[in-house]
N, C-alpha and C. Protein backbone atom coordinates (compact mmCIF):
# COMPACT_ATOMS: atom_id res chain seq x y z
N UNK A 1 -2.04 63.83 -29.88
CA UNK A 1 -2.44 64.09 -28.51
C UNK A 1 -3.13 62.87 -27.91
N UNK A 2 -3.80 62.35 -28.91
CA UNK A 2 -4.86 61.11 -28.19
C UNK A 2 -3.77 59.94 -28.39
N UNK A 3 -2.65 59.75 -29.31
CA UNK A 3 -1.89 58.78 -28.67
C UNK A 3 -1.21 58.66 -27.60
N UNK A 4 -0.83 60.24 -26.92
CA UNK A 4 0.23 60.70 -25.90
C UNK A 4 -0.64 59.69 -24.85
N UNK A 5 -2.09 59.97 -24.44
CA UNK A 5 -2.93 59.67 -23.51
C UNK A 5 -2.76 58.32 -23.58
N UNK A 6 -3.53 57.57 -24.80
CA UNK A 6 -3.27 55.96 -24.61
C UNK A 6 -2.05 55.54 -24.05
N UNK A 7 -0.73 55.88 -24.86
CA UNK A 7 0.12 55.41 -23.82
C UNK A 7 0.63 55.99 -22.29
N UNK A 8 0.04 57.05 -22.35
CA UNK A 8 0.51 57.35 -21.01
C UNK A 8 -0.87 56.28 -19.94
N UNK A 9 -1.67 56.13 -20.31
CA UNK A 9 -2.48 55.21 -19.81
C UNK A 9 -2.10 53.76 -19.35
N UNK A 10 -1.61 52.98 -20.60
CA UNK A 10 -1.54 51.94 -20.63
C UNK A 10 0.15 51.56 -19.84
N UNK A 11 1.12 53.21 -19.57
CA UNK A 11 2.28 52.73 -18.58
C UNK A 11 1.91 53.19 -17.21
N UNK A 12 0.76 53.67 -17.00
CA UNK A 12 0.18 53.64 -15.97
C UNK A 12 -0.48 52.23 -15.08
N UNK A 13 -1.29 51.40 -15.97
CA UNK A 13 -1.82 50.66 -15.94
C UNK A 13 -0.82 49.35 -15.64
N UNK A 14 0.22 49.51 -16.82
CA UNK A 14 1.30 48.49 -16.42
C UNK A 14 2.33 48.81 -15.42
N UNK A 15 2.55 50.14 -14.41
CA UNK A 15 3.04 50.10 -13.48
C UNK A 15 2.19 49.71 -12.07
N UNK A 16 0.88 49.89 -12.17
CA UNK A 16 -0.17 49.26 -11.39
C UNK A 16 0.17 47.88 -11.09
N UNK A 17 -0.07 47.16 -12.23
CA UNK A 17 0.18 45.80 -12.61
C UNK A 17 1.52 44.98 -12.00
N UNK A 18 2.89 45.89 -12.28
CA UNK A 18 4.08 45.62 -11.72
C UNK A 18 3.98 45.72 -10.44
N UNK A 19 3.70 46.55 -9.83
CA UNK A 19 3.27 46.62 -8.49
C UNK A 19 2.65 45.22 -7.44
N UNK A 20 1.80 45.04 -8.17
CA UNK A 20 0.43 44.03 -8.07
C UNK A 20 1.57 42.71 -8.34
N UNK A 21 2.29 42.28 -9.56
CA UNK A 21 2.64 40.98 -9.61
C UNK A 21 3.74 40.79 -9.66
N UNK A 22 4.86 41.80 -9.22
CA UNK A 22 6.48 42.23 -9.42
C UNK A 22 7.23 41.36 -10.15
N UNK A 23 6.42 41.19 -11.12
CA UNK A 23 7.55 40.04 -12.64
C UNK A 23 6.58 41.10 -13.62
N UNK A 24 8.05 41.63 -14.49
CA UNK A 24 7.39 42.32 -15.87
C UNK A 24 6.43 41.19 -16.40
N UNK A 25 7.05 40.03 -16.97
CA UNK A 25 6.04 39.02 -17.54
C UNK A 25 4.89 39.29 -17.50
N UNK A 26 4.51 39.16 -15.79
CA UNK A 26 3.16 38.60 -15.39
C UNK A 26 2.44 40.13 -15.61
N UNK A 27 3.13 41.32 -15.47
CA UNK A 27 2.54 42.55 -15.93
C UNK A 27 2.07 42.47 -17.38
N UNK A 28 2.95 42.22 -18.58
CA UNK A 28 2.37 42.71 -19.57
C UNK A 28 1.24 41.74 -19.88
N UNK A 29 0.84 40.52 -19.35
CA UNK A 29 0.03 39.67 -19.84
C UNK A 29 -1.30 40.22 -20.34
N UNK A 30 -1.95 41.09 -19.10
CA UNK A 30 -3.19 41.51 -19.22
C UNK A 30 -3.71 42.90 -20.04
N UNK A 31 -1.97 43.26 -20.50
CA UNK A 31 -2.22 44.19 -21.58
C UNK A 31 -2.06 43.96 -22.52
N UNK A 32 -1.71 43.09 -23.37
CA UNK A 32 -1.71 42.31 -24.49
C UNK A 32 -3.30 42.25 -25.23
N UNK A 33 -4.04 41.92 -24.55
CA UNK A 33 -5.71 42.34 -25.38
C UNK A 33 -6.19 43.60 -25.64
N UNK A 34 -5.40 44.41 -24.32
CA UNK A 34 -5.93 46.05 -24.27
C UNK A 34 -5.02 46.56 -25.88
N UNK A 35 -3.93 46.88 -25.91
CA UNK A 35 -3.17 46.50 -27.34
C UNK A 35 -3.68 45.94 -28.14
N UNK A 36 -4.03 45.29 -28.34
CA UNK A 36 -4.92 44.29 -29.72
C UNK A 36 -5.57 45.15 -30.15
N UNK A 37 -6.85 45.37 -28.83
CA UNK A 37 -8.36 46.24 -29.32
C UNK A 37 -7.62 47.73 -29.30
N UNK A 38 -6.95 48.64 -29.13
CA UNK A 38 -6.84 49.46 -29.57
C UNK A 38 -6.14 49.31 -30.49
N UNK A 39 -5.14 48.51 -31.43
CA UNK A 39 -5.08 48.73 -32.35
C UNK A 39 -6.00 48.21 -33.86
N UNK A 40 -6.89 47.18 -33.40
CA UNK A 40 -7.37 46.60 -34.46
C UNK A 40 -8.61 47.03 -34.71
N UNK A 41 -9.50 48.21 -33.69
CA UNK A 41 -10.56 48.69 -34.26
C UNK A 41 -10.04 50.08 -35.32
N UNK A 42 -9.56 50.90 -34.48
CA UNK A 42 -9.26 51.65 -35.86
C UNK A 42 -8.52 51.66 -37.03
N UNK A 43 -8.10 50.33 -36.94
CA UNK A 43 -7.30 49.53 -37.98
C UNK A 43 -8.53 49.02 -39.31
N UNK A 44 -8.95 48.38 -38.64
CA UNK A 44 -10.79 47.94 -39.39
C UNK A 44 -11.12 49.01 -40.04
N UNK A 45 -11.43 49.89 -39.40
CA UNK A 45 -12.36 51.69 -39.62
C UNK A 45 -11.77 51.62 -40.86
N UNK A 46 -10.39 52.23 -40.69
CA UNK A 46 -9.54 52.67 -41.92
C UNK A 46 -9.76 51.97 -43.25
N UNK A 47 -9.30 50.50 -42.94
CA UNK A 47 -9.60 49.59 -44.34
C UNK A 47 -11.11 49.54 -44.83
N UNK A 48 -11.85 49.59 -43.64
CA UNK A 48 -13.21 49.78 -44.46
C UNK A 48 -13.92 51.41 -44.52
N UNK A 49 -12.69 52.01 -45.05
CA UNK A 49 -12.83 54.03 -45.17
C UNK A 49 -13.62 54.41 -44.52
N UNK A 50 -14.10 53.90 -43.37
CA UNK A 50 -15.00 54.89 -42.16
C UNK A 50 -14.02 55.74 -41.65
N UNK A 51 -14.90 56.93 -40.97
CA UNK A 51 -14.26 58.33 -39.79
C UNK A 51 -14.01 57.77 -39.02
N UNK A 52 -13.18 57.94 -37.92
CA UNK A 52 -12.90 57.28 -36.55
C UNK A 52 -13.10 58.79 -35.93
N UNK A 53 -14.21 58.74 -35.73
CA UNK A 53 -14.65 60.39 -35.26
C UNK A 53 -15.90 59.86 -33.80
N UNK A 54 -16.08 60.04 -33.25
CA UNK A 54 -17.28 60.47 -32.35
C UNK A 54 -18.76 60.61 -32.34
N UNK A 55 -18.47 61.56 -33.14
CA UNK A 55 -19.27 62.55 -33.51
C UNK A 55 -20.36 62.11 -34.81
N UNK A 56 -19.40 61.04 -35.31
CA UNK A 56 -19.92 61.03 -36.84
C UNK A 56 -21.44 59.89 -36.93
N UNK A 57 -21.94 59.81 -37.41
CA UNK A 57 -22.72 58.73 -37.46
C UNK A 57 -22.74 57.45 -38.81
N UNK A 58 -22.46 56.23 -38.53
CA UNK A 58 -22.31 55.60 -39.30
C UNK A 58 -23.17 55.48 -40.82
């Protein structure tokens, strides 16, 4: 469910973007970091066996 959202977010964000700079290129540029950080923090979590919870406290 919480992936449905991220990406429905982030083709939101990049139709904004298309809009704004009408070359795909120049669209995906500024999502390329947003991508990174969502995938490389709970990427981290995992390898270092933390919850990726909320709720939880470190």
């Amino acid at each position: 469910m919480q992936d449905a959202r991220i990406g429905a977010g982030l083709a939101i964000i990049f139709i904004g973007l298309l809009l704004v700079y009408r070359r795909v290129k120049h669209a995906l540029y500024p999502l390329i970091p947003i991508i990174l950080v969502l995938g490389f923090s709970p990427g981290t979590l995992k390898l270092l066996n933390m919850s990726y919870n909320p709720l939880t406290k470190p």
